[in-house]
Protein backbone atom coordinates (compact mmCIF):
# COMPACT_ATOMS: atom_id res chain seq x y z
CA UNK A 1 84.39 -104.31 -71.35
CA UNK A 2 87.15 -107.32 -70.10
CA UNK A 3 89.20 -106.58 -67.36
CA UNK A 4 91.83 -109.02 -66.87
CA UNK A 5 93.75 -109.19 -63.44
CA UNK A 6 96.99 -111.00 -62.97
CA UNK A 7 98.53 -111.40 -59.29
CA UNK A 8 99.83 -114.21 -56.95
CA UNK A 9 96.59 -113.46 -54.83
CA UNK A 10 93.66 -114.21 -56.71
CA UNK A 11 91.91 -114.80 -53.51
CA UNK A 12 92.44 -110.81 -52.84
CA UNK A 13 89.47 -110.35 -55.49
CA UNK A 14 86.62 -112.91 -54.71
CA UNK A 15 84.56 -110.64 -52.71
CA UNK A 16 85.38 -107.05 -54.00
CA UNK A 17 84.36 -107.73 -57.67
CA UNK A 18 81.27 -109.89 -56.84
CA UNK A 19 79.07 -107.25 -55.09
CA UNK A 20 77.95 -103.51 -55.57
CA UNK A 21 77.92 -101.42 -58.95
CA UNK A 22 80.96 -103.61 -59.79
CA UNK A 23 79.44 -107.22 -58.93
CA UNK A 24 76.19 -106.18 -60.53
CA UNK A 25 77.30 -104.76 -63.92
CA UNK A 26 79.71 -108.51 -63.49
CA UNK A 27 76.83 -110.66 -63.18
CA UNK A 28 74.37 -108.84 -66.07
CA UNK A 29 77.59 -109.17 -68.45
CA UNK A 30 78.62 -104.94 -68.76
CA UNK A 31 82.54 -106.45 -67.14
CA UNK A 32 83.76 -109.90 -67.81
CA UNK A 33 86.36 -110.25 -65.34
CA UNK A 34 89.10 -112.78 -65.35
CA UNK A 35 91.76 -113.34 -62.28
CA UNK A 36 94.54 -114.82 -63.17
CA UNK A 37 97.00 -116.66 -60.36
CA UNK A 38 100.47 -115.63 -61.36
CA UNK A 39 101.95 -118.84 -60.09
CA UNK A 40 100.06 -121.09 -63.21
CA UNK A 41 102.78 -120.26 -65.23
CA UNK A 42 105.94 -120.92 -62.66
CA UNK A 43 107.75 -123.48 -63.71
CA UNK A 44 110.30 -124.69 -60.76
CA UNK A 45 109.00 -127.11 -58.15
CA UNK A 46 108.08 -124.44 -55.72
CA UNK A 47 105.46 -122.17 -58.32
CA UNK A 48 108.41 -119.18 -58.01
CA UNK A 49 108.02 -115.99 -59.05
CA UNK A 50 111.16 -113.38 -57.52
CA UNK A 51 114.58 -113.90 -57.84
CA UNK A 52 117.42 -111.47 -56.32
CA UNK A 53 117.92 -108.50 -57.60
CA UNK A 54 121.09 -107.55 -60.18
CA UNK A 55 122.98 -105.23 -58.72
CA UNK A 56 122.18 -105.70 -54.94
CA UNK A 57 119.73 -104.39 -52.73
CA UNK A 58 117.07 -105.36 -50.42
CA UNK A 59 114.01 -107.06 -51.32
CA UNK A 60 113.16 -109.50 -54.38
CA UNK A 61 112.39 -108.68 -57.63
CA UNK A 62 109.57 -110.47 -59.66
CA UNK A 63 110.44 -112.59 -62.69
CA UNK A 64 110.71 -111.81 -66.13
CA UNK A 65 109.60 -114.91 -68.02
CA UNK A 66 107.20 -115.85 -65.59
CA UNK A 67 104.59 -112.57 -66.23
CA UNK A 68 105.88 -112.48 -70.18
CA UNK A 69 104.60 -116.18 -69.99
CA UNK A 70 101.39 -115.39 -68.34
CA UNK A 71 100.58 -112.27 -69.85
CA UNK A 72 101.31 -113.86 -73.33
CA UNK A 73 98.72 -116.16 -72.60
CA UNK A 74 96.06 -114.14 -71.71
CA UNK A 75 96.40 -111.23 -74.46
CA UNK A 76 96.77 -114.21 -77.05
CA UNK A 77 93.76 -115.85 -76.19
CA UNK A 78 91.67 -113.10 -78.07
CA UNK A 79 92.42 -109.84 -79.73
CA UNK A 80 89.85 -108.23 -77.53
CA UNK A 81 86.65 -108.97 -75.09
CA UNK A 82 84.64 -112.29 -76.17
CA UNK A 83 80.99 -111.74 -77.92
CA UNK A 84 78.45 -111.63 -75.32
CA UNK A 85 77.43 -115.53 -76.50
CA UNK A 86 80.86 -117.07 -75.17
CA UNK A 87 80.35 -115.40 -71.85
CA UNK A 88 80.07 -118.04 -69.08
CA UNK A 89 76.71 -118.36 -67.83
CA UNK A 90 77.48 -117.36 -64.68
CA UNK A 91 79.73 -114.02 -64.84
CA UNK A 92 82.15 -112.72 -62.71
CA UNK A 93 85.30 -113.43 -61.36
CA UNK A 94 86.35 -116.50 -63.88
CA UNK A 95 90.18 -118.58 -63.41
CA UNK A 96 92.13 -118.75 -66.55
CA UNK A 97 92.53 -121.37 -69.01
CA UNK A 98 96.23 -121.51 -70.63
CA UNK A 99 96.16 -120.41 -73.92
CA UNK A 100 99.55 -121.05 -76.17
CA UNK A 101 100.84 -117.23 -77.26
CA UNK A 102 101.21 -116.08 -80.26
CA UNK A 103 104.87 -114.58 -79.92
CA UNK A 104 105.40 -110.86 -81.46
CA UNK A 105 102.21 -110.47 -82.80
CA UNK A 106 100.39 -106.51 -81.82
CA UNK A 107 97.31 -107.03 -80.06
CA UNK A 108 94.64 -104.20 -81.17
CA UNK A 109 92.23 -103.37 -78.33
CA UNK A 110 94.07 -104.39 -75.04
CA UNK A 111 95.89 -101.68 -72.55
CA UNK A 112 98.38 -103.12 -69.99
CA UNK A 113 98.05 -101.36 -66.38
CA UNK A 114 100.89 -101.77 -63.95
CA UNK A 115 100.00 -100.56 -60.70
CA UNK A 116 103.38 -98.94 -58.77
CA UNK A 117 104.10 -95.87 -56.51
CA UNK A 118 106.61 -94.68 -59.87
CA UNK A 119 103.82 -94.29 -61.92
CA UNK A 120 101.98 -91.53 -63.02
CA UNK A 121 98.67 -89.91 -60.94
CA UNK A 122 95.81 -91.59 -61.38
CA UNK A 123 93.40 -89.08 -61.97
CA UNK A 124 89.37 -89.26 -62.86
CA UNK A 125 90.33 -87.92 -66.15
CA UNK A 126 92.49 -91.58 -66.54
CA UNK A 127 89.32 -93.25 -65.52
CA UNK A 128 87.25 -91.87 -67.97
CA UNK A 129 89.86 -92.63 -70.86
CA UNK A 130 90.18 -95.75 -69.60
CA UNK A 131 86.74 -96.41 -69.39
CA UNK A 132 86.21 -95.87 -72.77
CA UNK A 133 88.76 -99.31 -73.49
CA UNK A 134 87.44 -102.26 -74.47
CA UNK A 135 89.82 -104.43 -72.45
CA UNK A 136 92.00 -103.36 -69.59
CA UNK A 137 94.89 -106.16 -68.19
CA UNK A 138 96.27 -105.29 -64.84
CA UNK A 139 99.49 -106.58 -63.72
CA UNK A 140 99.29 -106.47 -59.54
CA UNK A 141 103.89 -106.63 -58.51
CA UNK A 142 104.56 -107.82 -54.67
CA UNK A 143 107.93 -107.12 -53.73
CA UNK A 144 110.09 -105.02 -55.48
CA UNK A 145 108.47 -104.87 -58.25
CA UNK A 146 108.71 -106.67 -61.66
CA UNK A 147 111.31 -106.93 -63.75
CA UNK A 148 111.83 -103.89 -65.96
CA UNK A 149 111.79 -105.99 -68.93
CA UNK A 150 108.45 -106.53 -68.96
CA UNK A 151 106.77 -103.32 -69.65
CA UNK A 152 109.50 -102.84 -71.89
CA UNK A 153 109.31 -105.94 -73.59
CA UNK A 154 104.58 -105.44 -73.64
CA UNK A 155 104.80 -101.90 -75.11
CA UNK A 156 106.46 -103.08 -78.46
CA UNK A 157 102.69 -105.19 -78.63
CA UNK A 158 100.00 -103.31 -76.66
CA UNK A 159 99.64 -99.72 -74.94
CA UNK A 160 101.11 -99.79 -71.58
CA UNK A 161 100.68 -97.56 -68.60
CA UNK A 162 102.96 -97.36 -65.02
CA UNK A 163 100.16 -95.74 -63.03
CA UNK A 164 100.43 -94.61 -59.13
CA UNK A 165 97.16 -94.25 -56.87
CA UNK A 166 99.23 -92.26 -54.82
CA UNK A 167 102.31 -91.08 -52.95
CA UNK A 168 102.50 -93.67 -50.25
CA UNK A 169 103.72 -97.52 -50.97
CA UNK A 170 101.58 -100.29 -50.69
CA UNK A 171 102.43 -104.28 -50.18
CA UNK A 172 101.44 -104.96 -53.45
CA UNK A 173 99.44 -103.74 -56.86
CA UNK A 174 96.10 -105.80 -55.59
CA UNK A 175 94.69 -102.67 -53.80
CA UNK A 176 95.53 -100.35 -56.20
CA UNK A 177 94.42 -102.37 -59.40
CA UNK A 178 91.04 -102.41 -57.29
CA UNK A 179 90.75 -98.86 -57.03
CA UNK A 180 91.21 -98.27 -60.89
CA UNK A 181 88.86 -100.67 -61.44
CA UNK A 182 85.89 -99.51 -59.25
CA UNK A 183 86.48 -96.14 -60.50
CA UNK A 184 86.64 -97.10 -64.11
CA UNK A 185 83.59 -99.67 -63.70
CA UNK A 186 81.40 -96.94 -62.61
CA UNK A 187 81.72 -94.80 -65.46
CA UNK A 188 81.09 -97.31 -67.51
CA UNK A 189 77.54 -96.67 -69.25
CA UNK A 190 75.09 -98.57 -67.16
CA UNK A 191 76.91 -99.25 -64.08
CA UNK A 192 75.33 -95.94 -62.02
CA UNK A 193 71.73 -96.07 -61.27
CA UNK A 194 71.88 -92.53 -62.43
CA UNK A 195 74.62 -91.53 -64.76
CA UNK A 196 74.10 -87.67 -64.59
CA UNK A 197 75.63 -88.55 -60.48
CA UNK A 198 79.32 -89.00 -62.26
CA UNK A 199 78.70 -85.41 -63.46
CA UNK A 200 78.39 -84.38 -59.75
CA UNK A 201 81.59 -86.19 -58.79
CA UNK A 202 84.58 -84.57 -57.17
CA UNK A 203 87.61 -83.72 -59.77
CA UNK A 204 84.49 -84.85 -62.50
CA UNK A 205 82.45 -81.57 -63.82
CA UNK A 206 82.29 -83.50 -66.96
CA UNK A 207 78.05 -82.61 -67.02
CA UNK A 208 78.46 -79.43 -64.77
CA UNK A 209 81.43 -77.02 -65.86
CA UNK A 210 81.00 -74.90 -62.81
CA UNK A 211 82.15 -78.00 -60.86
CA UNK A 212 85.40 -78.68 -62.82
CA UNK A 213 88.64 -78.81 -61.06
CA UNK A 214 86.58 -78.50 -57.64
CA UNK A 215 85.73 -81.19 -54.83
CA UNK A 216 82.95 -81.80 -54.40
CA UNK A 217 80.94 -80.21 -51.45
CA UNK A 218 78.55 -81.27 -48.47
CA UNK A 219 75.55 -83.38 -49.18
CA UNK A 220 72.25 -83.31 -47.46
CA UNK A 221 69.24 -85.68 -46.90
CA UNK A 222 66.27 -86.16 -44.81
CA UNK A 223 65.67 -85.59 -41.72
CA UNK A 224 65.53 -82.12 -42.24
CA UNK A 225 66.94 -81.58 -38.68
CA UNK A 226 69.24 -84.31 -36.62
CA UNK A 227 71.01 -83.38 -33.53
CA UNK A 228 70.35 -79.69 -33.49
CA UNK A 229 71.89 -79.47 -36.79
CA UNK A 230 69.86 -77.62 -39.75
CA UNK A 231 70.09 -79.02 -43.69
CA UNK A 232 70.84 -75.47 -45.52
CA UNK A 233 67.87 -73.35 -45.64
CA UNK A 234 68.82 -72.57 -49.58
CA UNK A 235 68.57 -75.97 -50.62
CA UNK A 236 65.08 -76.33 -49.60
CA UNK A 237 64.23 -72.87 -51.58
CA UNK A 238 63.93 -74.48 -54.78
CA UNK A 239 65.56 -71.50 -56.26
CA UNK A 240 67.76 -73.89 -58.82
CA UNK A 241 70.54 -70.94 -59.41
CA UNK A 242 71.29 -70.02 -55.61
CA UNK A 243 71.37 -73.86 -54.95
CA UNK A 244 73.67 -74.17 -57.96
CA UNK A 245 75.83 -71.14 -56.81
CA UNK A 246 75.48 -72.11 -53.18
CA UNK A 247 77.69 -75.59 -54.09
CA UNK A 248 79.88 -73.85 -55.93
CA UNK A 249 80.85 -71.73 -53.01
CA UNK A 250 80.83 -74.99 -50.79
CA UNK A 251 83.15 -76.62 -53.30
CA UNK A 252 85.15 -73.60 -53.76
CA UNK A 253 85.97 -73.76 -49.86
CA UNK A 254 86.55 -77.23 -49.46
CA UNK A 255 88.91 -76.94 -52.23
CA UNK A 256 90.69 -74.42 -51.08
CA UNK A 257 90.72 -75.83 -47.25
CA UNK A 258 91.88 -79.78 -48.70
CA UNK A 259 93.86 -79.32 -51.80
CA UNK A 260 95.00 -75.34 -52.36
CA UNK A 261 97.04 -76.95 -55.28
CA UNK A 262 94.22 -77.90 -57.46
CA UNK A 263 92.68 -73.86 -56.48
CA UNK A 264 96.52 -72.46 -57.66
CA UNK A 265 95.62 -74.59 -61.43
CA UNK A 266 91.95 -72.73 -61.61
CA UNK A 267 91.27 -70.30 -64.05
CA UNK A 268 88.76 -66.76 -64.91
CA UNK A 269 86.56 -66.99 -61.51
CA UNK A 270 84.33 -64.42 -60.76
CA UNK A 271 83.93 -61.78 -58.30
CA UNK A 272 81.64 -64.10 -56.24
CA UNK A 273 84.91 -67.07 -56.82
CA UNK A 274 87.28 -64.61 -55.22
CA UNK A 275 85.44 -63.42 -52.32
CA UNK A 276 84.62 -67.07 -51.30
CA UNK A 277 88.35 -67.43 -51.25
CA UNK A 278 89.13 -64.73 -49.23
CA UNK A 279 86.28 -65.56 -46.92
CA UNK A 280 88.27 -69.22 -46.71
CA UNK A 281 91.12 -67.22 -45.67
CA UNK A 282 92.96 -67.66 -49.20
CA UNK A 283 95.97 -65.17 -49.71
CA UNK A 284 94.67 -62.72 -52.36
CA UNK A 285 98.02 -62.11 -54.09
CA UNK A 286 97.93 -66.90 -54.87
CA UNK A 287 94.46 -66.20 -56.09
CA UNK A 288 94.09 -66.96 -60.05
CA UNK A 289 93.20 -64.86 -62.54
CA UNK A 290 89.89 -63.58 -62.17
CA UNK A 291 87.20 -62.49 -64.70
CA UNK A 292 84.40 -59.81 -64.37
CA UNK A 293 81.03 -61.13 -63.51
């Protein structure tokens, strides 16, 4: 996989992408990573990239031909990741090279990301689709934002996506463009020392069905007792279906306790489902629909 990261603070990513799952799957070659400094491809005197906006307002708004230039660039530079033998020796975060574009051409195989609180939810389901890509570009906006030309001007070439982390506005795209990427990274085949622990995951389920939809519950580990406080006495049981139901019930309340809106979407739980609920102190008549069993 190629990930491609364009933003006026390069810097931002030196450390994050170099260590962990991330910097590890980096250095053996799984992610090629390139960071790209926005500013190459200013042309004024002072490396600008915002202007004022049309229309007045507060703020500045990021400049149109100075991302079409630089993300021109980079998508024309190949039609999708380089073959494992062009790699640098030394993988990880690598500067860009400019590359003359290749002006209107489509470019199979690359998906533009713009992070920005007007996006849609980034959700685990997201991550999985988009770690099944074989090239992801990120475009990090300061400011105001970037000029609505852009994506407009990128989705007549490539896929592009307008994707929010959240309902809450952050300086700029950098911290959300490394959130997508650490949670894409680690579903990438590989990347977890154990891939069956993605399964496990809250809002996964993808290798445990009774775990869809559901956050995921408390986790234990040795010492068996620490500060007066007991591990579970069923997980020690061995008894693989109590355990099994016993985190479903665990899930089941911490969903219901953290986000009741992702409990409202569930559907056909059991008896057992319902009377966790209730014991949570969920309103019986906002239950959903249940199923015998």
């Amino acid at each position: 996989m190629r990930i491609d990261i364009v933003t006026i603070f390069p810097e931002y990513f030196d450390g994050p992408l170099r260590v962990s799952l991330i910097g590890k799957a980096a250095a053996r070659g799984d992610i090629e990573f390139g960071v790209h400094d926005l500013r190459s491809w200013a042309t004024d005197v002072h490396h600008s990239v915002d202007d004022l906006p049309f229309g007045g307002g507060p703020g500045m708004v990021m400049k149109p031909d100075v991302w079409g230039d630089a993300l021109e660039a980079i998508l024309s530079g190949s039609s999708g990741p380089r073959p494992p033998e062009a790699r640098p020796p030394e993988a990880g975060v690598r500067l860009p090279e400019a590359r003359p574009p290749e002006a209107g051409a489509r470019l199979p195989g690359a998906r533009l990301v713009v992070p920005t609180p007007s996006g849609v939810p980034f959700t685990q389901d997201l991550a999985a689709r988009y770690a099944a890509e074989p090239w992801l570009v990120f475009a990090c906006g300061r400011y105001e934002g970037i000029d609505g030309r852009v994506v407009q001007a990128m989705r007549a070439r490539i896929p592009v996506d307008e994707v929010s982390i959240g309902d809450y506005v952050l300086a700029g795209g950098e911290a959300a463009a490394l959130v997508m990427v650490e949670a894409v990274g680690r579903l990438r085949p590989g990347v977890l020392g154990n891939a069956a622990s993605a399964g496990d995951d809250s809002f996964g389920g993808q290798d445990d069905p009774a775990m869809r939809g559901l956050l995921e519950g408390p986790v234990y580990t040795r010492p068996r007792e620490w500060r007066g406080l007991e591990v579970p006495e069923v997980l020690l049981s061995g008894h693989h279906a109590a355990i099994a139901r016993w985190r479903r019930d665990m899930a089941l309340r911490r969903t219901a306790a953290h986000r009741p809106d992702l409990i409202a979407a569930l559907r056909d739980l059991d008896r057992r489902d319902q009377q966790v609920l209730a014991e949570a102190g969920w309103p019986p008549e906002q239950a959903p629909p249940s199923r015998s069993g």
